[in-house]
C-alpha atoms as a PDB file:
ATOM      1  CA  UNK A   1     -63.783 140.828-138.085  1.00  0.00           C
ATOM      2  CA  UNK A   2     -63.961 137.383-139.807  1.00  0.00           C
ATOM      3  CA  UNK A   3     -59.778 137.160-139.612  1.00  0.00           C
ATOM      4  CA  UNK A   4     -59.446 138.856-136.429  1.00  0.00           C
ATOM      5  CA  UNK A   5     -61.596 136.572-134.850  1.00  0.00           C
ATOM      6  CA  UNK A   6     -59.914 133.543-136.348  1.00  0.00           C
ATOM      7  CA  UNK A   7     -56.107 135.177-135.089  1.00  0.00           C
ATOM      8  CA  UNK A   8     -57.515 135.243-131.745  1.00  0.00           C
ATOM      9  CA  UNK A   9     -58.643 131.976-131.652  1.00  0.00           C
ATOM     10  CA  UNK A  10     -55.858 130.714-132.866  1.00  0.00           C
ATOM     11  CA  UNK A  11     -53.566 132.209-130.272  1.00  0.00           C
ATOM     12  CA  UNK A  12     -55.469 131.564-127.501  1.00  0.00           C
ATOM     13  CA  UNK A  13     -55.439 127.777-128.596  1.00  0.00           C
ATOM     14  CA  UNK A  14     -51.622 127.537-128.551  1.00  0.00           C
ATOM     15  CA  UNK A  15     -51.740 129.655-124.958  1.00  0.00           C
ATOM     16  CA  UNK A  16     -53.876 127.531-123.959  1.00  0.00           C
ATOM     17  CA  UNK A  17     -51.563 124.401-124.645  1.00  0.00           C
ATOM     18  CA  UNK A  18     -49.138 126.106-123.338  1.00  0.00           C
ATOM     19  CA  UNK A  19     -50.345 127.231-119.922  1.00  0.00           C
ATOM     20  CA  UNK A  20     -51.426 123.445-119.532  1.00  0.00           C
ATOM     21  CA  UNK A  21     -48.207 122.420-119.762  1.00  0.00           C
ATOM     22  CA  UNK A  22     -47.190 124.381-116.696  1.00  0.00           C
ATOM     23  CA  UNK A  23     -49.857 123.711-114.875  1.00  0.00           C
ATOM     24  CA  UNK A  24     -49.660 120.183-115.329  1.00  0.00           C
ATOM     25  CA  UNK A  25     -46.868 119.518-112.857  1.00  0.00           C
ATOM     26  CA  UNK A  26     -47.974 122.340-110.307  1.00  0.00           C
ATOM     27  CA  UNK A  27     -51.519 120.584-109.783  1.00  0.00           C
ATOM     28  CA  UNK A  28     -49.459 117.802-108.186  1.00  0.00           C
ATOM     29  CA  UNK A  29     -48.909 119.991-105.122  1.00  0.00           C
ATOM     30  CA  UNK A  30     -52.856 120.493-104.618  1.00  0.00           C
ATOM     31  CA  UNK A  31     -52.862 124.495-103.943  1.00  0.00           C
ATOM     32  CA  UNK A  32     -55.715 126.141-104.902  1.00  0.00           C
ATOM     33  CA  UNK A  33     -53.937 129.796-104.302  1.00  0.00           C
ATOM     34  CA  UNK A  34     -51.208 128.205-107.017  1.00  0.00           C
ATOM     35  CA  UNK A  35     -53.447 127.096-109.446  1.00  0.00           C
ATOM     36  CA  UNK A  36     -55.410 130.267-109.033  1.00  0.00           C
ATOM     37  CA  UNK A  37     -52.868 132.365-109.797  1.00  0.00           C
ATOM     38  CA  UNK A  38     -52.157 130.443-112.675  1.00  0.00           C
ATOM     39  CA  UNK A  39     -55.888 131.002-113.920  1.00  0.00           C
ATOM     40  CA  UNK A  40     -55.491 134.638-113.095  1.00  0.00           C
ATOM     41  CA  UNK A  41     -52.471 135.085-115.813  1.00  0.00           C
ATOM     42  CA  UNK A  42     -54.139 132.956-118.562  1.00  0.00           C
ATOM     43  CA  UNK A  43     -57.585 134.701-118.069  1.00  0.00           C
ATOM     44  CA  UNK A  44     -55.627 137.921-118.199  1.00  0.00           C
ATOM     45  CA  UNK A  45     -53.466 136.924-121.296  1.00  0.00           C
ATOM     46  CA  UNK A  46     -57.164 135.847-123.180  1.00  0.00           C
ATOM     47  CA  UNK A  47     -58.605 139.441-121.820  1.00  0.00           C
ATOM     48  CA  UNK A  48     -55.595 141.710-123.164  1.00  0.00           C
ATOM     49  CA  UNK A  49     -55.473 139.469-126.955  1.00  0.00           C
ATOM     50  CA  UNK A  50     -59.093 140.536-126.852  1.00  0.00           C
ATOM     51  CA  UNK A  51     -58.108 144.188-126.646  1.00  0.00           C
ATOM     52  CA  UNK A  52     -55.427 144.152-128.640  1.00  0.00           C
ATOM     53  CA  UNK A  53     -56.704 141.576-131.590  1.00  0.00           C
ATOM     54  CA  UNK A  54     -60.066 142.271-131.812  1.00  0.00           C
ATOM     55  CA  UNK A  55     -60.569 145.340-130.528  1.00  0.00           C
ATOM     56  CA  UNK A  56     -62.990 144.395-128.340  1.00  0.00           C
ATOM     57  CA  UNK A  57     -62.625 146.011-124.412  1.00  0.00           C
ATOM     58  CA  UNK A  58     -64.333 145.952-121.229  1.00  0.00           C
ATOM     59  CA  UNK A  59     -65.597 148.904-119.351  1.00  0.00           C
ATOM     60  CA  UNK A  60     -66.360 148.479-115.374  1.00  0.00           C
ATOM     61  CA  UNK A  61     -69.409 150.773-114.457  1.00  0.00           C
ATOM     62  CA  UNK A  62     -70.019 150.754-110.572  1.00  0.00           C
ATOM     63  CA  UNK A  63     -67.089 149.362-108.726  1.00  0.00           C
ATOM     64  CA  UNK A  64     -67.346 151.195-106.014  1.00  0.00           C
ATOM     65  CA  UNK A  65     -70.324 149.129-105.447  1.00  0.00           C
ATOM     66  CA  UNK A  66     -68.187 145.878-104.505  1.00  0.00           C
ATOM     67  CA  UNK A  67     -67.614 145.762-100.668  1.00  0.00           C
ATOM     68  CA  UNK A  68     -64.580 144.499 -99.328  1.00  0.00           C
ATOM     69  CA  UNK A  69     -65.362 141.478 -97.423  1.00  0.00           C
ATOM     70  CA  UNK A  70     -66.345 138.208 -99.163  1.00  0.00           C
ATOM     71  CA  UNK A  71     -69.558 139.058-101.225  1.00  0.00           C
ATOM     72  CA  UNK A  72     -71.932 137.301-103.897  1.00  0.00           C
ATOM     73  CA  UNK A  73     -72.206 138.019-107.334  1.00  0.00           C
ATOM     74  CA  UNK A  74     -75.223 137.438-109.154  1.00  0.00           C
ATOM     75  CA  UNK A  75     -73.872 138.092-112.922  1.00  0.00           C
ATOM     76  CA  UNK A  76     -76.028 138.037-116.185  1.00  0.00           C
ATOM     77  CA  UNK A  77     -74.422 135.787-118.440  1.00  0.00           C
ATOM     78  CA  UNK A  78     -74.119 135.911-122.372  1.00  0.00           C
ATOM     79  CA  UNK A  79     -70.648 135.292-123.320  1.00  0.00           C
ATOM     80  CA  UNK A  80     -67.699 133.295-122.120  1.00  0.00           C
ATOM     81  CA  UNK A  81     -66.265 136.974-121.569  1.00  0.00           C
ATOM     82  CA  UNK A  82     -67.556 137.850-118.047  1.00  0.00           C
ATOM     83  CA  UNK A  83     -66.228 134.061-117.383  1.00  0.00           C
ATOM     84  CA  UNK A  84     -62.908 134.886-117.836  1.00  0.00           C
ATOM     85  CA  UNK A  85     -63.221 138.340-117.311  1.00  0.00           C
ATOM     86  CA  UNK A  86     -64.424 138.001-113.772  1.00  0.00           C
ATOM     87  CA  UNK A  87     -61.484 135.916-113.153  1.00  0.00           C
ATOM     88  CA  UNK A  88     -59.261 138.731-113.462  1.00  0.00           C
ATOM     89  CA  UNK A  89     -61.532 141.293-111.380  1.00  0.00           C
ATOM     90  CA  UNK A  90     -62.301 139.396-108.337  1.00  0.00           C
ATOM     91  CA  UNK A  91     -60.090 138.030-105.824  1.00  0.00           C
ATOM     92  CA  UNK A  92     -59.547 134.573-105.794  1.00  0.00           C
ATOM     93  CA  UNK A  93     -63.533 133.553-107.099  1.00  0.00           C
ATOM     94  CA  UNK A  94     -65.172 130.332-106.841  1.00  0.00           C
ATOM     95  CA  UNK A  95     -67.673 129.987-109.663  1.00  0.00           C
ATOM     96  CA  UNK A  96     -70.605 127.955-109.603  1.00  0.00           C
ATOM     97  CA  UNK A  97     -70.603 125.709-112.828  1.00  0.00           C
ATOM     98  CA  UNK A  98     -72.139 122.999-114.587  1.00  0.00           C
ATOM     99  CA  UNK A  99     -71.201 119.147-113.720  1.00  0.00           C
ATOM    100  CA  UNK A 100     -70.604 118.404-116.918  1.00  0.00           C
ATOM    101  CA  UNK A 101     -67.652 120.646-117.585  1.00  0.00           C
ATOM    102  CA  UNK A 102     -65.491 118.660-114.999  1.00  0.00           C
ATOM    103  CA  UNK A 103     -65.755 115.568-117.548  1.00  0.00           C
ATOM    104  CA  UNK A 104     -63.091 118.056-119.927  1.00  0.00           C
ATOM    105  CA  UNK A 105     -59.854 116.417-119.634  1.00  0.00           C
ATOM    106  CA  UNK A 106     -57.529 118.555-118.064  1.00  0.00           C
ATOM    107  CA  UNK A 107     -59.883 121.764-118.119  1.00  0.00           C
ATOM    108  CA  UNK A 108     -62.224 120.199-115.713  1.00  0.00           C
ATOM    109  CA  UNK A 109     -59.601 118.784-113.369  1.00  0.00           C
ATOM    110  CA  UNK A 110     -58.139 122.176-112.975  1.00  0.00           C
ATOM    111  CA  UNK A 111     -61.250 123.436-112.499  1.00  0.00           C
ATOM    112  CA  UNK A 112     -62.127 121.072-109.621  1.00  0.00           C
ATOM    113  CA  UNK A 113     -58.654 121.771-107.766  1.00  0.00           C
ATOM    114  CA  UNK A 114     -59.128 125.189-107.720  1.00  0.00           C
ATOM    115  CA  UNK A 115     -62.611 124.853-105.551  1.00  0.00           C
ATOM    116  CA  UNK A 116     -64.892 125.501-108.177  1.00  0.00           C
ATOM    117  CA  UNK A 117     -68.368 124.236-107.529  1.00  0.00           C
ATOM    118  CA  UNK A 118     -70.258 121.964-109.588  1.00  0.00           C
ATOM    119  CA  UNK A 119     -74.176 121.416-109.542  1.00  0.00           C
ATOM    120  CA  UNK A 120     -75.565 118.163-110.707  1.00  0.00           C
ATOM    121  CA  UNK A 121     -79.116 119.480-111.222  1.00  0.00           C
ATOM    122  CA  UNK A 122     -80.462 115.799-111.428  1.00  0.00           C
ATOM    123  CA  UNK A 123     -79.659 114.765-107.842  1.00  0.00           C
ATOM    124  CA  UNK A 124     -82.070 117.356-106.002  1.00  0.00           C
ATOM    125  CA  UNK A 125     -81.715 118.253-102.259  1.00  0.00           C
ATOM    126  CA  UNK A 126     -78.911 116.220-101.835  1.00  0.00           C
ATOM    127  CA  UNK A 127     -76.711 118.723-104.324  1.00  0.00           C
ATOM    128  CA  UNK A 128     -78.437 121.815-102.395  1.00  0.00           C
ATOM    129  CA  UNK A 129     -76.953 120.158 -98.672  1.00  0.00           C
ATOM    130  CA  UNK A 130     -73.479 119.379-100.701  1.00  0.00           C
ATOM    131  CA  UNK A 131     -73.739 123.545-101.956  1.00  0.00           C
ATOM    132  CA  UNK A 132     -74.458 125.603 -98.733  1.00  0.00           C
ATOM    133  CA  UNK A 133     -71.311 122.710 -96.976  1.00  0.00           C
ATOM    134  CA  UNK A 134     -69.088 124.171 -99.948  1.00  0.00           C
ATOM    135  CA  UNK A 135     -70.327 127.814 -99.597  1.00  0.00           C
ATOM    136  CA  UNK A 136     -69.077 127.696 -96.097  1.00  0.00           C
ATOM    137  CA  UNK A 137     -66.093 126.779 -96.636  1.00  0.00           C
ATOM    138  CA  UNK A 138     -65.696 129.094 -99.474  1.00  0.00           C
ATOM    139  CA  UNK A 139     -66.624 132.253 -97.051  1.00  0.00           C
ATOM    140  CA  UNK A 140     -64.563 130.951 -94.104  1.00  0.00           C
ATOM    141  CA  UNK A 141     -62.084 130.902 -96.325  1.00  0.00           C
ATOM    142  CA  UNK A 142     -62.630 134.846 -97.303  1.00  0.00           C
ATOM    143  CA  UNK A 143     -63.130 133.747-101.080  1.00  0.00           C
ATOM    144  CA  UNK A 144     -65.899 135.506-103.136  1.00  0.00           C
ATOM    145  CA  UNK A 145     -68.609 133.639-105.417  1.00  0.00           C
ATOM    146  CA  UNK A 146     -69.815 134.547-108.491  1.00  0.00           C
ATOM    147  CA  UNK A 147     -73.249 132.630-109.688  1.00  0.00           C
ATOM    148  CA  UNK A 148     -75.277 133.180-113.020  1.00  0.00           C
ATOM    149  CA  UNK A 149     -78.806 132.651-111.892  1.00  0.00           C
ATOM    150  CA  UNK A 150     -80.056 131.675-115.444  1.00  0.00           C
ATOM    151  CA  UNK A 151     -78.016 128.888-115.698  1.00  0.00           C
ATOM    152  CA  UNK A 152     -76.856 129.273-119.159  1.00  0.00           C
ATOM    153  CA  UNK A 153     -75.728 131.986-121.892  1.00  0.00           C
ATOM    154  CA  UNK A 154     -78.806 134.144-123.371  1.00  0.00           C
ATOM    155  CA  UNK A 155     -78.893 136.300-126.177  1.00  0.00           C
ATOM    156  CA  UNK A 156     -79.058 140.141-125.986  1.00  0.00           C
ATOM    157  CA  UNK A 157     -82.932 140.736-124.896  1.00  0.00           C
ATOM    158  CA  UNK A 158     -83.310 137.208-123.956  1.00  0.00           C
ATOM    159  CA  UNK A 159     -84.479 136.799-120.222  1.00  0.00           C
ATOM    160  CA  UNK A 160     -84.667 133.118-118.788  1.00  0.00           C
ATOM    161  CA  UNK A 161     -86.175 132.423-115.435  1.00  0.00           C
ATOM    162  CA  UNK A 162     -83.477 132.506-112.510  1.00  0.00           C
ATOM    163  CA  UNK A 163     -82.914 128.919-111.112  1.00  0.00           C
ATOM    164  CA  UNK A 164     -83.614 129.405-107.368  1.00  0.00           C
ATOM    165  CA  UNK A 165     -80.580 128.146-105.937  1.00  0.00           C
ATOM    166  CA  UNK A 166     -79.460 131.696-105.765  1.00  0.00           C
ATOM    167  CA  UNK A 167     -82.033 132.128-102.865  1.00  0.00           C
ATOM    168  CA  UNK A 168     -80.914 128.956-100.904  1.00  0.00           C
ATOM    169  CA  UNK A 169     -77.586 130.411-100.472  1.00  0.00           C
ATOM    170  CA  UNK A 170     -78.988 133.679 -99.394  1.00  0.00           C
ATOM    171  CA  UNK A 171     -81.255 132.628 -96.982  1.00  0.00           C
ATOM    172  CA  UNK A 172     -78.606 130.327 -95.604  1.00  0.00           C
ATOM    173  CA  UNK A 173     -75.581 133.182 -95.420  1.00  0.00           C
ATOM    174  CA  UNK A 174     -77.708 136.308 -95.188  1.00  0.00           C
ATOM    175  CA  UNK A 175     -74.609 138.353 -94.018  1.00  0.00           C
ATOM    176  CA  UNK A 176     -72.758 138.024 -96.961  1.00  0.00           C
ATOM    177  CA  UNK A 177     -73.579 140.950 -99.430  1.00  0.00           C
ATOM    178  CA  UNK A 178     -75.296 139.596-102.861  1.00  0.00           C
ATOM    179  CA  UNK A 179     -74.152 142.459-105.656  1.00  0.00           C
ATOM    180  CA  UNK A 180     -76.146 142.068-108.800  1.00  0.00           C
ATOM    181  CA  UNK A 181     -74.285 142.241-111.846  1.00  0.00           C
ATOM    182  CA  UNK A 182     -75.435 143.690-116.102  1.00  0.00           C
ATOM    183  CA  UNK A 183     -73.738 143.317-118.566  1.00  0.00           C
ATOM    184  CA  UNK A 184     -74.075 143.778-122.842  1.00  0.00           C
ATOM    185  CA  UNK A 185     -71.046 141.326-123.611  1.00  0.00           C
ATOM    186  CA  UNK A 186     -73.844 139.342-126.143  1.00  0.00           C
ATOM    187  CA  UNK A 187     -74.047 142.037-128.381  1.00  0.00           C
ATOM    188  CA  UNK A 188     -70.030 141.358-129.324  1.00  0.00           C
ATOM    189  CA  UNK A 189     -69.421 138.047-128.993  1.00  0.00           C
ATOM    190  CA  UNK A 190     -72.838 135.871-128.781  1.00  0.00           C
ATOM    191  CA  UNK A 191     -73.697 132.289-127.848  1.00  0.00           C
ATOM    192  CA  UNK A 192     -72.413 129.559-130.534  1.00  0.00           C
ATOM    193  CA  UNK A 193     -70.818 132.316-132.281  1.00  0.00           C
ATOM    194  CA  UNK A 194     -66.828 132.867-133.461  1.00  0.00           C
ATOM    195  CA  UNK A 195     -67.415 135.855-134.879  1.00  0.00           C
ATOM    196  CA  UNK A 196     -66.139 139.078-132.624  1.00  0.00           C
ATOM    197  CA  UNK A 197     -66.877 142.033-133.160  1.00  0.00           C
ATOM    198  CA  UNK A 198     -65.025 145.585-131.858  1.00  0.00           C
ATOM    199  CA  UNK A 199     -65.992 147.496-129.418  1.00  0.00           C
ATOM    200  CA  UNK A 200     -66.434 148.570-125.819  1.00  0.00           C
ATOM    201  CA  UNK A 201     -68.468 145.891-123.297  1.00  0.00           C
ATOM    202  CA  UNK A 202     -70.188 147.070-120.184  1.00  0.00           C
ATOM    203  CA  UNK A 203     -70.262 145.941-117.415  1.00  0.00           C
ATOM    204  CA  UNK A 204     -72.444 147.387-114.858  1.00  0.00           C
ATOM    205  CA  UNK A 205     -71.429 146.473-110.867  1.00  0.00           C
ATOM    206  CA  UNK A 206     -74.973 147.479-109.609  1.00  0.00           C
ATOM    207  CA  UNK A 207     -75.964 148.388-105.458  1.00  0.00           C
ATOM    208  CA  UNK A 208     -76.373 144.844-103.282  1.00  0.00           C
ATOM    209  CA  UNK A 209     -79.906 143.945-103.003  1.00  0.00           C
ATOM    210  CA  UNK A 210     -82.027 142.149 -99.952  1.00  0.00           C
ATOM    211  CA  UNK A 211     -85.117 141.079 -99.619  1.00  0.00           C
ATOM    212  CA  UNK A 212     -87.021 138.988 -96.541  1.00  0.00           C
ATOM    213  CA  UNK A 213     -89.416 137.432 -98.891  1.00  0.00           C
ATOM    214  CA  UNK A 214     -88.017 134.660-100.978  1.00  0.00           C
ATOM    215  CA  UNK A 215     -90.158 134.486-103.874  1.00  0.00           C
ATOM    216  CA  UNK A 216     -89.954 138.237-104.124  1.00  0.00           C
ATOM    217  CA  UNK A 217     -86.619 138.481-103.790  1.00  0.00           C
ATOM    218  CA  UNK A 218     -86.089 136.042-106.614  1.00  0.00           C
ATOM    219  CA  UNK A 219     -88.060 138.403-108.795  1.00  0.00           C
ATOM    220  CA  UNK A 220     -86.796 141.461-107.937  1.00  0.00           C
ATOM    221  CA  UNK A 221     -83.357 140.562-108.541  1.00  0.00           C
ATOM    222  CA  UNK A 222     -83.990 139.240-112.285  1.00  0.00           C
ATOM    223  CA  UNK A 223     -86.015 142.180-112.473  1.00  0.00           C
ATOM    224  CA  UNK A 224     -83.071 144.271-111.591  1.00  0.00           C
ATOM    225  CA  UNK A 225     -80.217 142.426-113.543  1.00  0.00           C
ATOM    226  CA  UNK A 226     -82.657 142.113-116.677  1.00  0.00           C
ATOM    227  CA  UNK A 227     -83.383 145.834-117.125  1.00  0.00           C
ATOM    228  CA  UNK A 228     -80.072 146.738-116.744  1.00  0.00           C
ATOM    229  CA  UNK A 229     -78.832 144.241-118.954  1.00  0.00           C
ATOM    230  CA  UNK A 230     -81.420 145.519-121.394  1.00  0.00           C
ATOM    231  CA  UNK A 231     -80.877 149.309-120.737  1.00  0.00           C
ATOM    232  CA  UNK A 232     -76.759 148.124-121.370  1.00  0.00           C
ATOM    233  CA  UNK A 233     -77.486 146.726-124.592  1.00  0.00           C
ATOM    234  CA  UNK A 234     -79.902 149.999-125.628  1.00  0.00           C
ATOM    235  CA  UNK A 235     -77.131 151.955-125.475  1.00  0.00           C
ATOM    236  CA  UNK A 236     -74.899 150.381-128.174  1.00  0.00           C
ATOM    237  CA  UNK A 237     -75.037 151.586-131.661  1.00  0.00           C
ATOM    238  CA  UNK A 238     -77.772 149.557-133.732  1.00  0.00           C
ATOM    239  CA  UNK A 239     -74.629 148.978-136.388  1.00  0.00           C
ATOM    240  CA  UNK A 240     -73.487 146.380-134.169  1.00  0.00           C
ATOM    241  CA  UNK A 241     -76.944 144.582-133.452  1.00  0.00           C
END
């Protein structure tokens, strides 16, 4: 696992460089549907070494649970797998990140070209106004968003409180469908970790949720993504734990 995991890494540093290269020039002509594109074949490149170096794959349980206009995702998060991952699966997704990622050189610019939207948690209700403006846009515009409600990677088990910026945008764009998403991608390749290990990640596309009352509705829908999550991670052989 130990030199798989180091392979991996290593080729997905040089793809890396190399797919910068390209898109270097192309971000000069300012298309997010370009640099998308471009995004789709690296995240797909990193998604297929995983397979094939590490042995490590993805399962999709539920899909027929995605509708087919623009729709929310509400994803548990516990790997930078589902990151890239869901950049393959969805059409043309606008993620909801952290500020702090746009200061990468190069990484961050892209990121910012291609409509992502950052949160400056510091700055209050002026970053909610500057979200539901972008969210708009991103709907009028037929895209799809994908949001991790805890705010950062967990460990397998590990439940954080969901930020509530989730029900903002809910309350604000209650016809767009909000599809809850579980997943067990910790168990392979965990937070601060290199190490990989083989195997088959789930990832569980689970009914779209409402609820009228707010603080309810923030609590059901952890409750939801949690136990599934949980129930995900169950399944696995205890070898791999």
């Amino acid at each position: 696992m130990i030199l798989r995991s180091i392979i991996f890494f290593l080729f997905n540093a040089v793809w890396t460089v190399f797919i910068v290269t390209i898109l270097s020039p192309l971000a000069l002509l300012r298309s997010e549907k370009i640099l998308i594109n471009l995004a789709y074949i690296w995240s797909y490149v990193v998604i297929k070494s995983l397979g094939f170096i590490c042995n490590l794959q993805i399962e999709v349980i539920g899909e027929k649970n995605l509708p087919k206009k623009p729709f929310i995702i509400a994803c548990k998060h516990q790997s930078v797998v589902e990151t890239v991952f869901l950049m393959t699966y969805i059409d043309f997704p606008v993620f909801i990140i952290k500020k702090q990622l746009l200061r990468i050189p190069f990484y961050g610019w892209f990121l910012t070209m291609m409509g992502m939207i950052a949160i400056d948690r510091t700055k209050g209700t002026k970053t909610l106004k500057k979200l539901l403006i972008q969210c708009k846009t991103i709907f009028t515009n037929k895209r799809n968003l994908i949001i991790f409600p805890e705010g950062t990677r967990t460990k397998p088990f590990e439940e954080k409180r969901f930020k509530s910026g989730i029900i903002l945008i809910k309350k604000h764009f209650q016809h767009v469908p909000l599809i809850p998403v579980a997943i067990n991608s910790g168990l392979f390749w965990q937070k601060n970790s290199l190490l990989i290990k083989p195997g088959t990640i789930n990832l569980h596309i689970l009914p779209e949720i409402n609820y009228s009352d707010n603080k309810q509705f923030l609590n059901y829908l952890q409750k939801v993504i949690n136990q599934n999550s949980n129930r995900l991670c169950k399944t696995i052989d205890k070898k791999i734990l």
